[in-house]
N, C-alpha and C. Protein backbone atom coordinates (compact mmCIF):
# COMPACT_ATOMS: atom_id res chain seq x y z
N UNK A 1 0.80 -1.22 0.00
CA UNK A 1 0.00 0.00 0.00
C UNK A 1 0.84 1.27 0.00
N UNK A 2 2.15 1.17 0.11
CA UNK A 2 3.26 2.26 0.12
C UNK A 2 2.71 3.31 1.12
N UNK A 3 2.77 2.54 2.14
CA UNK A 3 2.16 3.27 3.47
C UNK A 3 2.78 2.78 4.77
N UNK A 4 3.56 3.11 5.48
CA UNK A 4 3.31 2.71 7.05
C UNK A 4 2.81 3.53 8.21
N UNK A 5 2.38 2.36 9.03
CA UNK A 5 2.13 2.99 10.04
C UNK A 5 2.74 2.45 11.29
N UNK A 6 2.93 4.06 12.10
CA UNK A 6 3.63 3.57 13.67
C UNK A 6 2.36 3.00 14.47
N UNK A 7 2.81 2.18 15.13
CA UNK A 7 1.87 1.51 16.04
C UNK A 7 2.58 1.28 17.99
N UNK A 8 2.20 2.29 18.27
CA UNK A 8 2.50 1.83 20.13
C UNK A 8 1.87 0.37 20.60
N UNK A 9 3.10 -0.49 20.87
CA UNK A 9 2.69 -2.04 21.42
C UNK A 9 2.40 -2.18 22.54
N UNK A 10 2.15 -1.13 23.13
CA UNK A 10 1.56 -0.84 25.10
C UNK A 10 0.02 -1.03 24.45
N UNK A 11 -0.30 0.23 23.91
CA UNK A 11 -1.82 0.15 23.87
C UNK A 11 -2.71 -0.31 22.52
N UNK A 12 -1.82 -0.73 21.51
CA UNK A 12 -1.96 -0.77 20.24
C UNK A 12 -2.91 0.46 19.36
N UNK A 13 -2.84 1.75 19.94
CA UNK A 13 -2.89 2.60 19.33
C UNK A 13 -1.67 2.99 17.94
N UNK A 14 -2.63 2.99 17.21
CA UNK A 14 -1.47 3.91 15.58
C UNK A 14 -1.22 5.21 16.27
N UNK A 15 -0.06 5.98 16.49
CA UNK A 15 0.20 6.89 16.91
C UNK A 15 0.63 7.97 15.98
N UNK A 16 0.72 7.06 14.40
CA UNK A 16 0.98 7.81 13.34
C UNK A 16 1.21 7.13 11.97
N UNK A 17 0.82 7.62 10.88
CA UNK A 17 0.72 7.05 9.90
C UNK A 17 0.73 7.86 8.42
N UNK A 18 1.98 7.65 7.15
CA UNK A 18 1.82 8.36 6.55
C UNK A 18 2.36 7.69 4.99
N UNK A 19 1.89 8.13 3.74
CA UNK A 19 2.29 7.94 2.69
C UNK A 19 4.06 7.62 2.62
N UNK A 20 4.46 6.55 1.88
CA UNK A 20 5.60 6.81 1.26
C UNK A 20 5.99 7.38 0.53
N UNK A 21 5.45 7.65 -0.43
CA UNK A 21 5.96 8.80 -1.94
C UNK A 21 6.35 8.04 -2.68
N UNK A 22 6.84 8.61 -3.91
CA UNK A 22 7.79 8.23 -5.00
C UNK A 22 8.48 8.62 -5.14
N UNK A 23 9.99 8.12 -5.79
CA UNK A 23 10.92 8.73 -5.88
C UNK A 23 10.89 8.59 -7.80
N UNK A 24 12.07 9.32 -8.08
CA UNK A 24 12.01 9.52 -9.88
C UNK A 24 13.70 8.68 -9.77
N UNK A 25 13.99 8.35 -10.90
CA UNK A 25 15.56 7.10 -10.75
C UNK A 25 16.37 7.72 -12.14
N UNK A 26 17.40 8.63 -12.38
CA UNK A 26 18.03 8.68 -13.25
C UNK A 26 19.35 8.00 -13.48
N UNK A 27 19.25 7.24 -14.55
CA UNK A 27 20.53 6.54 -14.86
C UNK A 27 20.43 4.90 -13.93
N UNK A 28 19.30 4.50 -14.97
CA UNK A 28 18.92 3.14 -14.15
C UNK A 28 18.89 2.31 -15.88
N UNK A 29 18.97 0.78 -15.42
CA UNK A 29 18.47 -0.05 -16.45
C UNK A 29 17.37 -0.29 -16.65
N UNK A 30 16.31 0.02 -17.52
CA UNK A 30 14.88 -0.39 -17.36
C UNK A 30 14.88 -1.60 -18.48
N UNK A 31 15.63 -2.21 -19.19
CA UNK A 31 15.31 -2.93 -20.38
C UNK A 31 16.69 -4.22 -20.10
N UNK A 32 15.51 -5.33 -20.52
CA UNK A 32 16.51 -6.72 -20.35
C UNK A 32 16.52 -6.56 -22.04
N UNK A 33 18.26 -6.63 -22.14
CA UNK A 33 18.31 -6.98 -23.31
C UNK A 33 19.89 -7.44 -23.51
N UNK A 34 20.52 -8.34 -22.39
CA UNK A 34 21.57 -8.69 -22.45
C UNK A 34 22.79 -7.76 -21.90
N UNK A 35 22.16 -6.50 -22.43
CA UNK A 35 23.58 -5.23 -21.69
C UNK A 35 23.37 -4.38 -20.53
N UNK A 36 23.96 -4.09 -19.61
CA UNK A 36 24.09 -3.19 -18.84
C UNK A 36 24.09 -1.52 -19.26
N UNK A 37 23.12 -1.06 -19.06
CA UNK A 37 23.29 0.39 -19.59
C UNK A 37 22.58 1.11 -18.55
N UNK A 38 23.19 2.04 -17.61
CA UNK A 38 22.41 2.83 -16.87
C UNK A 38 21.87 4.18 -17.70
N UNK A 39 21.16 4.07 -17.99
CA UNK A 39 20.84 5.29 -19.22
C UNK A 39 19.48 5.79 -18.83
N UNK A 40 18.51 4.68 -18.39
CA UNK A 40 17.48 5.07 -18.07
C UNK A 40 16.70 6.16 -17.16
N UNK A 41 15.47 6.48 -17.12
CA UNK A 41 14.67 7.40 -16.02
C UNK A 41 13.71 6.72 -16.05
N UNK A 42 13.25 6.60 -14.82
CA UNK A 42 11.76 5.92 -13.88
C UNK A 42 11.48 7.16 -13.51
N UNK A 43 10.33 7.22 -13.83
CA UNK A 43 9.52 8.79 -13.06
C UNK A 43 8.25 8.47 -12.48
N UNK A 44 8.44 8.99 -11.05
CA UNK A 44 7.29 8.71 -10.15
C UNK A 44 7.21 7.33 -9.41
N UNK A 45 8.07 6.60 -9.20
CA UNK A 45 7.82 5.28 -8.96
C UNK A 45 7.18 5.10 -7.73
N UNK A 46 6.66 4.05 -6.72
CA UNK A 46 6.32 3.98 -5.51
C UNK A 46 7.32 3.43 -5.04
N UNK A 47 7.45 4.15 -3.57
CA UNK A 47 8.98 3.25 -3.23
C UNK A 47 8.49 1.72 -2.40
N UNK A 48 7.45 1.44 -2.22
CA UNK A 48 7.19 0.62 -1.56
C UNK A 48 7.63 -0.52 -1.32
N UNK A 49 7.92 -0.19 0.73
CA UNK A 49 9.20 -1.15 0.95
C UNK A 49 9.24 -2.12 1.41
N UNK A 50 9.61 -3.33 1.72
CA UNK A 50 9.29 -4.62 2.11
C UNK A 50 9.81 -4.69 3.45
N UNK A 51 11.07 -3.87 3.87
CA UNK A 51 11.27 -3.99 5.15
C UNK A 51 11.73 -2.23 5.91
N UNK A 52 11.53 -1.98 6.87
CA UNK A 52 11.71 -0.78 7.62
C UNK A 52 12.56 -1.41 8.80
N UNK A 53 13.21 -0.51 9.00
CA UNK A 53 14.28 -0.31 10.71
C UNK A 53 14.24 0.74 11.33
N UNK A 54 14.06 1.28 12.96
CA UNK A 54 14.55 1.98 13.50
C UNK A 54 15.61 2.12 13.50
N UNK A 55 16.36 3.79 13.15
CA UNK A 55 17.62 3.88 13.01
C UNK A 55 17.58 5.62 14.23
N UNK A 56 18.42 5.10 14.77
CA UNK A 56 18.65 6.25 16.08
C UNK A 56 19.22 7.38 15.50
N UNK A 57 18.64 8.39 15.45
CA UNK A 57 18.97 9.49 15.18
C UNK A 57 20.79 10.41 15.88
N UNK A 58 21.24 9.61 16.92
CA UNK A 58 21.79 10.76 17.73
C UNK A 58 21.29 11.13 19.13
N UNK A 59 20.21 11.99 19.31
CA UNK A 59 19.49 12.73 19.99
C UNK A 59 18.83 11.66 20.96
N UNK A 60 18.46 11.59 22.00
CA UNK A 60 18.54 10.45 23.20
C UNK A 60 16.78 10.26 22.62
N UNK A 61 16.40 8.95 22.64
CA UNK A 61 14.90 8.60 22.23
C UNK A 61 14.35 9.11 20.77
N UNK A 62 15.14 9.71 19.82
CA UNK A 62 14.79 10.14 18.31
C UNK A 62 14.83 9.11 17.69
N UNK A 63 14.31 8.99 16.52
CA UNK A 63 14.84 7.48 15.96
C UNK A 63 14.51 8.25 14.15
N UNK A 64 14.91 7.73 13.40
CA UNK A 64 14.44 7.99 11.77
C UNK A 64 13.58 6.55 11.58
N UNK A 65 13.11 6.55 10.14
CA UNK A 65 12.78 5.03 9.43
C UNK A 65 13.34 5.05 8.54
N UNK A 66 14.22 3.82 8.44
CA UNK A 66 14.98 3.16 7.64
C UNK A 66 13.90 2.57 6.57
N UNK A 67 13.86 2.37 5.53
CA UNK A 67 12.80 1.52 4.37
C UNK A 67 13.92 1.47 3.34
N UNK A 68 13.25 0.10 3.20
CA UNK A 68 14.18 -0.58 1.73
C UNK A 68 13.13 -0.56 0.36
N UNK A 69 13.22 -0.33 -0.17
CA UNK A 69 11.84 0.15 -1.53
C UNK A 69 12.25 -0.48 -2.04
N UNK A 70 11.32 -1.91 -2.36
CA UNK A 70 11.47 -2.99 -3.25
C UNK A 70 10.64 -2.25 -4.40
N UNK A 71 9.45 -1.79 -4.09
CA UNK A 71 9.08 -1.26 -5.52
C UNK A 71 8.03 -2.33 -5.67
N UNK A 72 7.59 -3.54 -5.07
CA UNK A 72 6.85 -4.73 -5.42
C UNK A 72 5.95 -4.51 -6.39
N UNK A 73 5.02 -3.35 -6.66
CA UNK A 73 3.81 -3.69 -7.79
C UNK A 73 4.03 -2.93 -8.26
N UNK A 74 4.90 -1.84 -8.77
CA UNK A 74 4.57 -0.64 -9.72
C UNK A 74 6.22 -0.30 -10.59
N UNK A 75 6.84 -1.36 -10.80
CA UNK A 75 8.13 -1.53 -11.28
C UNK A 75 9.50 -1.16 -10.98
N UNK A 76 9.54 -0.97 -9.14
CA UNK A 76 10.84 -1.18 -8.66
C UNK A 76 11.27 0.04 -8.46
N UNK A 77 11.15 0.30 -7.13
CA UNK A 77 12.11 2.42 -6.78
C UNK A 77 13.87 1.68 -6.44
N UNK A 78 13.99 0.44 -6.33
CA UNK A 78 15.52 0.40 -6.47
C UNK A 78 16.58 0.95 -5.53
N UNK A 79 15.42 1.49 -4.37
CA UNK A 79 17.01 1.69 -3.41
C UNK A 79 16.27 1.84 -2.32
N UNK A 80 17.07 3.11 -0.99
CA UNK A 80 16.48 3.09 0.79
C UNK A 80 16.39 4.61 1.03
N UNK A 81 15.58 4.75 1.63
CA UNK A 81 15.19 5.75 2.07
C UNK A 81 15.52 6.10 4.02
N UNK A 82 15.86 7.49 4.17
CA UNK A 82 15.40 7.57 5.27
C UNK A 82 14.26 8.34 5.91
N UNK A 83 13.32 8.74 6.80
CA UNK A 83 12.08 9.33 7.09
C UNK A 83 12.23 9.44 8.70
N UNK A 84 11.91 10.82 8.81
CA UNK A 84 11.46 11.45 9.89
C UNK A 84 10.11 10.75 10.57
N UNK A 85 10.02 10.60 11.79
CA UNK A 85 8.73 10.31 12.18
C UNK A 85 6.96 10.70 11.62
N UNK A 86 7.47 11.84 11.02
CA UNK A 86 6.11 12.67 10.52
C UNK A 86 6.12 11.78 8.94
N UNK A 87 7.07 11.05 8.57
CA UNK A 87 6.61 11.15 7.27
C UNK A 87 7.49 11.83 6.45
N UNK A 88 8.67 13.42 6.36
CA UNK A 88 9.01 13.37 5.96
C UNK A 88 10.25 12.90 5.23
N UNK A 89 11.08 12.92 4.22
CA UNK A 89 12.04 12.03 3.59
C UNK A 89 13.37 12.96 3.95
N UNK A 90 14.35 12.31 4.69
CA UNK A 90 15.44 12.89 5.10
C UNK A 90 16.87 12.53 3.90
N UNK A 91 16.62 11.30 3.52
CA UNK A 91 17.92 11.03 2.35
C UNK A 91 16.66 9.81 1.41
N UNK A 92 17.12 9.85 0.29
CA UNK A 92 16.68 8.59 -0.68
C UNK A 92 18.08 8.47 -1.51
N UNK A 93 18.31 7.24 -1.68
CA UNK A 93 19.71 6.35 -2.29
C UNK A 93 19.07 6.61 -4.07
N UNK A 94 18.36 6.80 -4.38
CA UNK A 94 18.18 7.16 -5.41
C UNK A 94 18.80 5.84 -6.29
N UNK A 95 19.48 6.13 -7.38
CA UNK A 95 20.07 4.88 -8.51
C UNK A 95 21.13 4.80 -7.81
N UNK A 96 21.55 4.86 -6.81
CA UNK A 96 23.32 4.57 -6.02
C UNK A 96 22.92 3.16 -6.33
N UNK A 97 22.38 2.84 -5.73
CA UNK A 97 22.42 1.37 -4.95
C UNK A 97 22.70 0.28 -6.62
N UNK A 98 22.07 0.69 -7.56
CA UNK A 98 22.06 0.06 -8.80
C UNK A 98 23.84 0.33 -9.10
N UNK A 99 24.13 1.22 -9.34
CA UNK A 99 25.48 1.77 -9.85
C UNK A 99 26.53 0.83 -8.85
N UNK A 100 26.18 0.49 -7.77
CA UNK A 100 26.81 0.29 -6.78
C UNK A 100 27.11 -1.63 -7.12
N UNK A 101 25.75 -2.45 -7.63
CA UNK A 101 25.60 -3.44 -8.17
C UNK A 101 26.53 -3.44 -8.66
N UNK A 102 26.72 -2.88 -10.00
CA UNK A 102 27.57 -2.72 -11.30
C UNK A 102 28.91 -2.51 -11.26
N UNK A 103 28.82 -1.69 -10.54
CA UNK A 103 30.52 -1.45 -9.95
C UNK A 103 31.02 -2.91 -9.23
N UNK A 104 30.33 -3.69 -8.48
CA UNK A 104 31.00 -5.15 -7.84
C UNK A 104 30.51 -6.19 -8.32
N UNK A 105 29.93 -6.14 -9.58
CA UNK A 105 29.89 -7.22 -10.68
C UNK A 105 28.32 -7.83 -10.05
N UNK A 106 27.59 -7.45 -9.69
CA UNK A 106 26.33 -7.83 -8.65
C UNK A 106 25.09 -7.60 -8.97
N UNK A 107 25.09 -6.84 -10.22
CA UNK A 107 23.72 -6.18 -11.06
C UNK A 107 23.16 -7.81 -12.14
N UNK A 108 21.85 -7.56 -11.71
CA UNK A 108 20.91 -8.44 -12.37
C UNK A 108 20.13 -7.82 -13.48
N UNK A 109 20.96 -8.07 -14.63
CA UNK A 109 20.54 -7.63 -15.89
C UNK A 109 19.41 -8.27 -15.91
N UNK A 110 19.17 -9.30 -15.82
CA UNK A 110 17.45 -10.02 -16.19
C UNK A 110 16.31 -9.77 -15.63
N UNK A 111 16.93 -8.72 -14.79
CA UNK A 111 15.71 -7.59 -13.95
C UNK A 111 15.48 -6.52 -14.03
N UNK A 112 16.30 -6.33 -15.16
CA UNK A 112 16.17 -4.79 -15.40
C UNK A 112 15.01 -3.82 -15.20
N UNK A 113 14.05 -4.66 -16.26
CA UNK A 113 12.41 -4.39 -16.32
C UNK A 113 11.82 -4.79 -15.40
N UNK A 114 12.17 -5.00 -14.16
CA UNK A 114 11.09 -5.05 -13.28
C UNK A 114 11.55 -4.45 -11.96
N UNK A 115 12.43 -4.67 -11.29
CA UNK A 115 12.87 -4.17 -9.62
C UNK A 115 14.58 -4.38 -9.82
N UNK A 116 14.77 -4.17 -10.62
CA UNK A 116 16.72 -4.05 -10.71
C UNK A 116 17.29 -4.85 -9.40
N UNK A 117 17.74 -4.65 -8.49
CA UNK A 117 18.63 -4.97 -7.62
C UNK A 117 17.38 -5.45 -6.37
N UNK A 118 16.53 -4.81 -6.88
CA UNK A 118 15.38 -5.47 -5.42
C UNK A 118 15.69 -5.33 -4.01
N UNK A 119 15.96 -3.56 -3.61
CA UNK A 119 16.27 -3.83 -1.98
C UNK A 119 14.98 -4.82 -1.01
N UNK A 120 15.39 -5.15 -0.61
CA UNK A 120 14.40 -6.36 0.54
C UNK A 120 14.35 -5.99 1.82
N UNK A 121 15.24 -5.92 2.68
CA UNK A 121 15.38 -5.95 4.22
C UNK A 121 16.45 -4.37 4.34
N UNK A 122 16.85 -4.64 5.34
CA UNK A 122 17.09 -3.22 6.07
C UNK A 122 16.97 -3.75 7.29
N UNK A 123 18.37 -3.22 8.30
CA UNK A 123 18.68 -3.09 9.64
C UNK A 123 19.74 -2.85 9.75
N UNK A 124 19.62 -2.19 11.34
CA UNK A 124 20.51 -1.05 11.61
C UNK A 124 21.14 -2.03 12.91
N UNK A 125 22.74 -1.49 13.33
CA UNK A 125 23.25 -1.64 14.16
C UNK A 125 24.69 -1.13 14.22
N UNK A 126 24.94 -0.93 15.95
CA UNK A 126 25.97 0.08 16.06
C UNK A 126 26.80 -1.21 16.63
N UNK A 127 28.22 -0.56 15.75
CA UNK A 127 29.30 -1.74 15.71
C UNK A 127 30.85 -0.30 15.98
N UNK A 128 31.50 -0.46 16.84
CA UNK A 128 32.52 0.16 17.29
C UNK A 128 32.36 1.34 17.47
N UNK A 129 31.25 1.56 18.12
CA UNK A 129 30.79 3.15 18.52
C UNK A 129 30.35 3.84 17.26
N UNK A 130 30.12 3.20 15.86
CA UNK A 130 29.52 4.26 14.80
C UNK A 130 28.15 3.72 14.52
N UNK A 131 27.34 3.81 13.35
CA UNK A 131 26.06 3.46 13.43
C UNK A 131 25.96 3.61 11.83
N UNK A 132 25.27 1.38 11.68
CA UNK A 132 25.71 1.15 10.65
C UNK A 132 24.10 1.12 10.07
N UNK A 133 24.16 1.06 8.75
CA UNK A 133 22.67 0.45 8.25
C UNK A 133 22.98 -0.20 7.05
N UNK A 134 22.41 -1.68 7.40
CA UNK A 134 22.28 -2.84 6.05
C UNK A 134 21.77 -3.18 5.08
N UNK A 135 21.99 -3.08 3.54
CA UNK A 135 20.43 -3.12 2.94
C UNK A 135 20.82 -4.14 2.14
N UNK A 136 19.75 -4.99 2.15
CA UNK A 136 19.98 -6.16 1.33
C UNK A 136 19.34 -6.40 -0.13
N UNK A 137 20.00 -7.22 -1.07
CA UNK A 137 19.58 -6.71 -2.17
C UNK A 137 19.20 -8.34 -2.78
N UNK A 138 17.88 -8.86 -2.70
CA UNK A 138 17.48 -10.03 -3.38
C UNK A 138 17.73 -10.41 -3.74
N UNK A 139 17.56 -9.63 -5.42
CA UNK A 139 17.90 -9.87 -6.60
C UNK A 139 19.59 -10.06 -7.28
N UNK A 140 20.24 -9.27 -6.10
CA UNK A 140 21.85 -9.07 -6.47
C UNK A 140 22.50 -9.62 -5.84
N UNK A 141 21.59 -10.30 -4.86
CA UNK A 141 22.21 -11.21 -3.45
C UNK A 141 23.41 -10.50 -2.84
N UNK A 142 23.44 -9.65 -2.86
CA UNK A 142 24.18 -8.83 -1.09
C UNK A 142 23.94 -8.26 -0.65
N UNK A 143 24.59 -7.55 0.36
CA UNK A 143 24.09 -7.05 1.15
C UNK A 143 25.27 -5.57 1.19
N UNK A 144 24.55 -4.24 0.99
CA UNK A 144 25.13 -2.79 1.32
C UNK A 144 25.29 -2.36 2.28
N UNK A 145 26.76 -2.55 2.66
CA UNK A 145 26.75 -1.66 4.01
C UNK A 145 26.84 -0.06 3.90
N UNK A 146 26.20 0.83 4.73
CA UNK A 146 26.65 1.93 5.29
C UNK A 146 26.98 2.43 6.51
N UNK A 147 27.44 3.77 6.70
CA UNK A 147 27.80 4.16 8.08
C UNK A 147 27.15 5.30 7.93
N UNK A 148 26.41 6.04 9.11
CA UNK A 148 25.12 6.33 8.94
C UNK A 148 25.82 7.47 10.35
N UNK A 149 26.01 9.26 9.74
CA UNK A 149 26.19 10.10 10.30
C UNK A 149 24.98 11.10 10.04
N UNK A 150 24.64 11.50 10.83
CA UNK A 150 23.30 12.11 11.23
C UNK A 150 21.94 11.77 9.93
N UNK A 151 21.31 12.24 9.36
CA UNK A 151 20.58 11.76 8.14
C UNK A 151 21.56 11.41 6.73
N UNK A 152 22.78 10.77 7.08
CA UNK A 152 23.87 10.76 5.99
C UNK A 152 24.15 9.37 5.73
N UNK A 153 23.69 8.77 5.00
CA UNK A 153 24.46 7.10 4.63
C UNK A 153 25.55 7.35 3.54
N UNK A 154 26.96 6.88 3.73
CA UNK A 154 27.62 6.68 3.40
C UNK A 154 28.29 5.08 3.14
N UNK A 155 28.27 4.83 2.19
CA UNK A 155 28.56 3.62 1.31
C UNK A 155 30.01 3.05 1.74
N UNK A 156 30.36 2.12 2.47
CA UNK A 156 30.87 1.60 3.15
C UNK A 156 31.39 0.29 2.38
N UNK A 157 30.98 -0.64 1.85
CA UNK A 157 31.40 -2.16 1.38
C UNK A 157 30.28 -2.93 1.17
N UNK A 158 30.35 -3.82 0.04
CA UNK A 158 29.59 -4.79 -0.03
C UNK A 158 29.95 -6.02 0.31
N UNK A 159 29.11 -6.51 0.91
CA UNK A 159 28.86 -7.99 1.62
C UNK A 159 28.51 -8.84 0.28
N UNK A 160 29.32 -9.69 -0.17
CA UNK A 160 28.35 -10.93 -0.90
C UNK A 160 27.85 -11.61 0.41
N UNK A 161 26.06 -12.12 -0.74
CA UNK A 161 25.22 -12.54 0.32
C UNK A 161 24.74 -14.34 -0.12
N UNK A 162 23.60 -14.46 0.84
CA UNK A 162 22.85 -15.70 0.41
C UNK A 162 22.13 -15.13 -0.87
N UNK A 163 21.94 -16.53 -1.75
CA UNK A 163 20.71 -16.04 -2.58
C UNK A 163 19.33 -15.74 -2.14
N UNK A 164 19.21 -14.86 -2.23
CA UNK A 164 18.01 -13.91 -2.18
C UNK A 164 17.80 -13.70 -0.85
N UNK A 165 18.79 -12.77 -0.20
CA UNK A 165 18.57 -12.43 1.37
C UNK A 165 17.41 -11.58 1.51
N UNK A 166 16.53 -12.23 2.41
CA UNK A 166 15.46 -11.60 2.80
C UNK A 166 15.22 -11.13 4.06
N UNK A 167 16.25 -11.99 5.25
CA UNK A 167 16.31 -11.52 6.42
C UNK A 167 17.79 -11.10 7.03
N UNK A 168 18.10 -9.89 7.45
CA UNK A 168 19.11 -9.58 8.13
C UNK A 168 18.90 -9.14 9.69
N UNK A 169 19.95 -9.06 10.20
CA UNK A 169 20.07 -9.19 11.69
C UNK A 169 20.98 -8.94 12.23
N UNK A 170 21.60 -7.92 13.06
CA UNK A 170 22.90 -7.07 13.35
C UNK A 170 22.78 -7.92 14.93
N UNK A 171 24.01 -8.33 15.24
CA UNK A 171 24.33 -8.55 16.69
C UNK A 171 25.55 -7.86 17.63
N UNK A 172 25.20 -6.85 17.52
CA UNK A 172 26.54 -5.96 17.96
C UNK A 172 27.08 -6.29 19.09
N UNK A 173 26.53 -7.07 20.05
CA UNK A 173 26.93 -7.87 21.13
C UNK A 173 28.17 -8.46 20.77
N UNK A 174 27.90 -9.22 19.86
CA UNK A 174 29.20 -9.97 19.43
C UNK A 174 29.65 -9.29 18.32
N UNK A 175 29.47 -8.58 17.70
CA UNK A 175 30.37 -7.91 16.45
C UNK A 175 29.53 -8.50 15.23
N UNK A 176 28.59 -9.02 15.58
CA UNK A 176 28.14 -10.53 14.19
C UNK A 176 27.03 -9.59 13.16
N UNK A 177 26.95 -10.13 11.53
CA UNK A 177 25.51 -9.51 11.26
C UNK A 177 24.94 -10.99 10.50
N UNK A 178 23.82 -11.24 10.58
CA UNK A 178 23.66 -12.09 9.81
C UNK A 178 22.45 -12.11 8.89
N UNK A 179 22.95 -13.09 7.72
CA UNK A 179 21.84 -12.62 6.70
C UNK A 179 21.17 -14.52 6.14
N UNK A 180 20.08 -14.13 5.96
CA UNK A 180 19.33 -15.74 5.28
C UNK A 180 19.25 -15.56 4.02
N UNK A 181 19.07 -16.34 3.11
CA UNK A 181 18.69 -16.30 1.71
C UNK A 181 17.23 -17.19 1.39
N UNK A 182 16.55 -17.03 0.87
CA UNK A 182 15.17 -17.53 0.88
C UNK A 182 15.47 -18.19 -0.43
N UNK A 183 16.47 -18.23 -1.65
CA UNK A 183 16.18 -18.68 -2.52
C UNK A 183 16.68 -20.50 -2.34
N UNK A 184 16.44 -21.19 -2.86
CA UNK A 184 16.25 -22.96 -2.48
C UNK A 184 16.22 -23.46 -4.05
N UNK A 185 16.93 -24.01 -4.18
CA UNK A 185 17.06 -23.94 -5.62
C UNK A 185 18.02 -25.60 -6.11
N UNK A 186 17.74 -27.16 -5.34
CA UNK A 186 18.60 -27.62 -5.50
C UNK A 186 18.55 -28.21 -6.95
N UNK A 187 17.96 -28.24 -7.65
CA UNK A 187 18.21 -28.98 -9.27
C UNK A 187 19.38 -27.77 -10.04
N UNK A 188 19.68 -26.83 -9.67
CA UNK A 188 20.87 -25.65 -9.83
C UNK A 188 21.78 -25.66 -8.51
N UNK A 189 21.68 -26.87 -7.66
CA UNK A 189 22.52 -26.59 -6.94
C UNK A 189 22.85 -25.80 -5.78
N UNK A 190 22.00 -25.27 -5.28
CA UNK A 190 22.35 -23.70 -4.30
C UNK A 190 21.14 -24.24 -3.66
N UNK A 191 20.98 -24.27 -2.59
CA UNK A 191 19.92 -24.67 -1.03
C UNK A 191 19.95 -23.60 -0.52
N UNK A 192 18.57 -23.11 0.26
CA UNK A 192 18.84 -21.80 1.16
C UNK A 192 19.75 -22.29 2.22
N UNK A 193 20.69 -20.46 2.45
CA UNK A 193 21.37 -20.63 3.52
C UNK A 193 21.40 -19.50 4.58
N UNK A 194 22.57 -19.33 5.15
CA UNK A 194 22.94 -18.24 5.81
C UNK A 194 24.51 -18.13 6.19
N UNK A 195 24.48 -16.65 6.07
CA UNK A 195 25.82 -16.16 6.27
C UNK A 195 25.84 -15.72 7.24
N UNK A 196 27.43 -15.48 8.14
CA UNK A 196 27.15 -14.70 9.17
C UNK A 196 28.87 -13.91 8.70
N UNK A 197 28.89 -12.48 9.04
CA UNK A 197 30.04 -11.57 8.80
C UNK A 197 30.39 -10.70 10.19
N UNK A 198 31.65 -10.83 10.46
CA UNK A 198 32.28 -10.67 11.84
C UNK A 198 32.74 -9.01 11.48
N UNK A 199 32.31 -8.45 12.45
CA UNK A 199 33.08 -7.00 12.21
C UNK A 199 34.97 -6.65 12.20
N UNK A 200 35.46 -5.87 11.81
CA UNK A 200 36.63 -6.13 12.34
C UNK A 200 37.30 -4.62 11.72
């Protein structure tokens, strides 16, 4: 519905609830046709995201929303957003996240036309006193790290992932993040799995 809503788990009152928007994508692939060409524009897309995180602002009890915009029914917004409690949009990854594919050999040309890289999940966790956020990419099977200074994600390293990570999970306790892959696939060989990546 490219909508969330906050919900208080004391009283199950919605305490707030607001549109996602669209974002517009310049210099994206929209066409399977064997080549890589970021050339394209998506205009207006829905970012609608499959997974959200609280991501701590700084400020003692602030928090942003983290959303990963798979894009599921209206042909793929392709990257993460961050959002103020009210709703408004503090950063959108715009075509990074695609460019970012391409650059580590990780872009799914055979998706061009539909959700490119497919962000999925999203979560946040603070690993050596900085504050990280994960976005995982289905379709490209890894996972994007950033380091995350006030409404600022900065592009950090890519994780190769499981096929088709759908769930991630930061354990800063131990330094650990870990990711599942939902794709199961044994007549090709590849069974769902999971990874786990040690900070260091």
């Amino acid at each position: 519905n490219n909508h969330v809503a906050i919900v208080d788990l004391v009283s199950g009152a919605v305490t707030d609830h607001f549109e996602m928007g669209t974002v517009t994508l310049k210099g994206v692939d929209a066409t399977e046709d064997g080549n890589i060409s970021l050339t394209d524009t998506l205009t207006d897309v829905p970012r609608e995201p499959d997974g959200v995180a609280w991501v701590p602002t700084g400020n003692r009890g602030t928090y942003f929303i983290g959303a990963a915009n798979e894009g599921d029914l209206f042909g793929g917004s392709r990257g993460f957003s961050l959002f103020n409690r009210n709703g408004n949009v503090l950063f959108d990854s715009g075509a990074s996240l695609e460019k970012i594919a391409v650059q580590y050999g990780h872009y799914p040309e055979d998706r061009s036309e539909n959700k490119g890289t497919e962000p999925e999940s999203i979560e946040y966790g603070e690993f050596g006193g900085d504050d990280y956020l994960f976005v995982g990419s289905e379709r490209g099977s890894f996972v994007a790290v950033y380091r995350v200074t006030g409404a600022q994600p900065h592009f950090k390293q890519l994780l190769p992932a499981p096929l088709g990570p759908e769930g991630l999970l930061a354990i800063p306790s131990r330094n650990l993040l870990i990711a599942s892959g939902e794709k199961d696939d044994p007549s090709f060989g590849v069974r769902s799995s999971v990874m786990i990546y040690q900070f260091k």
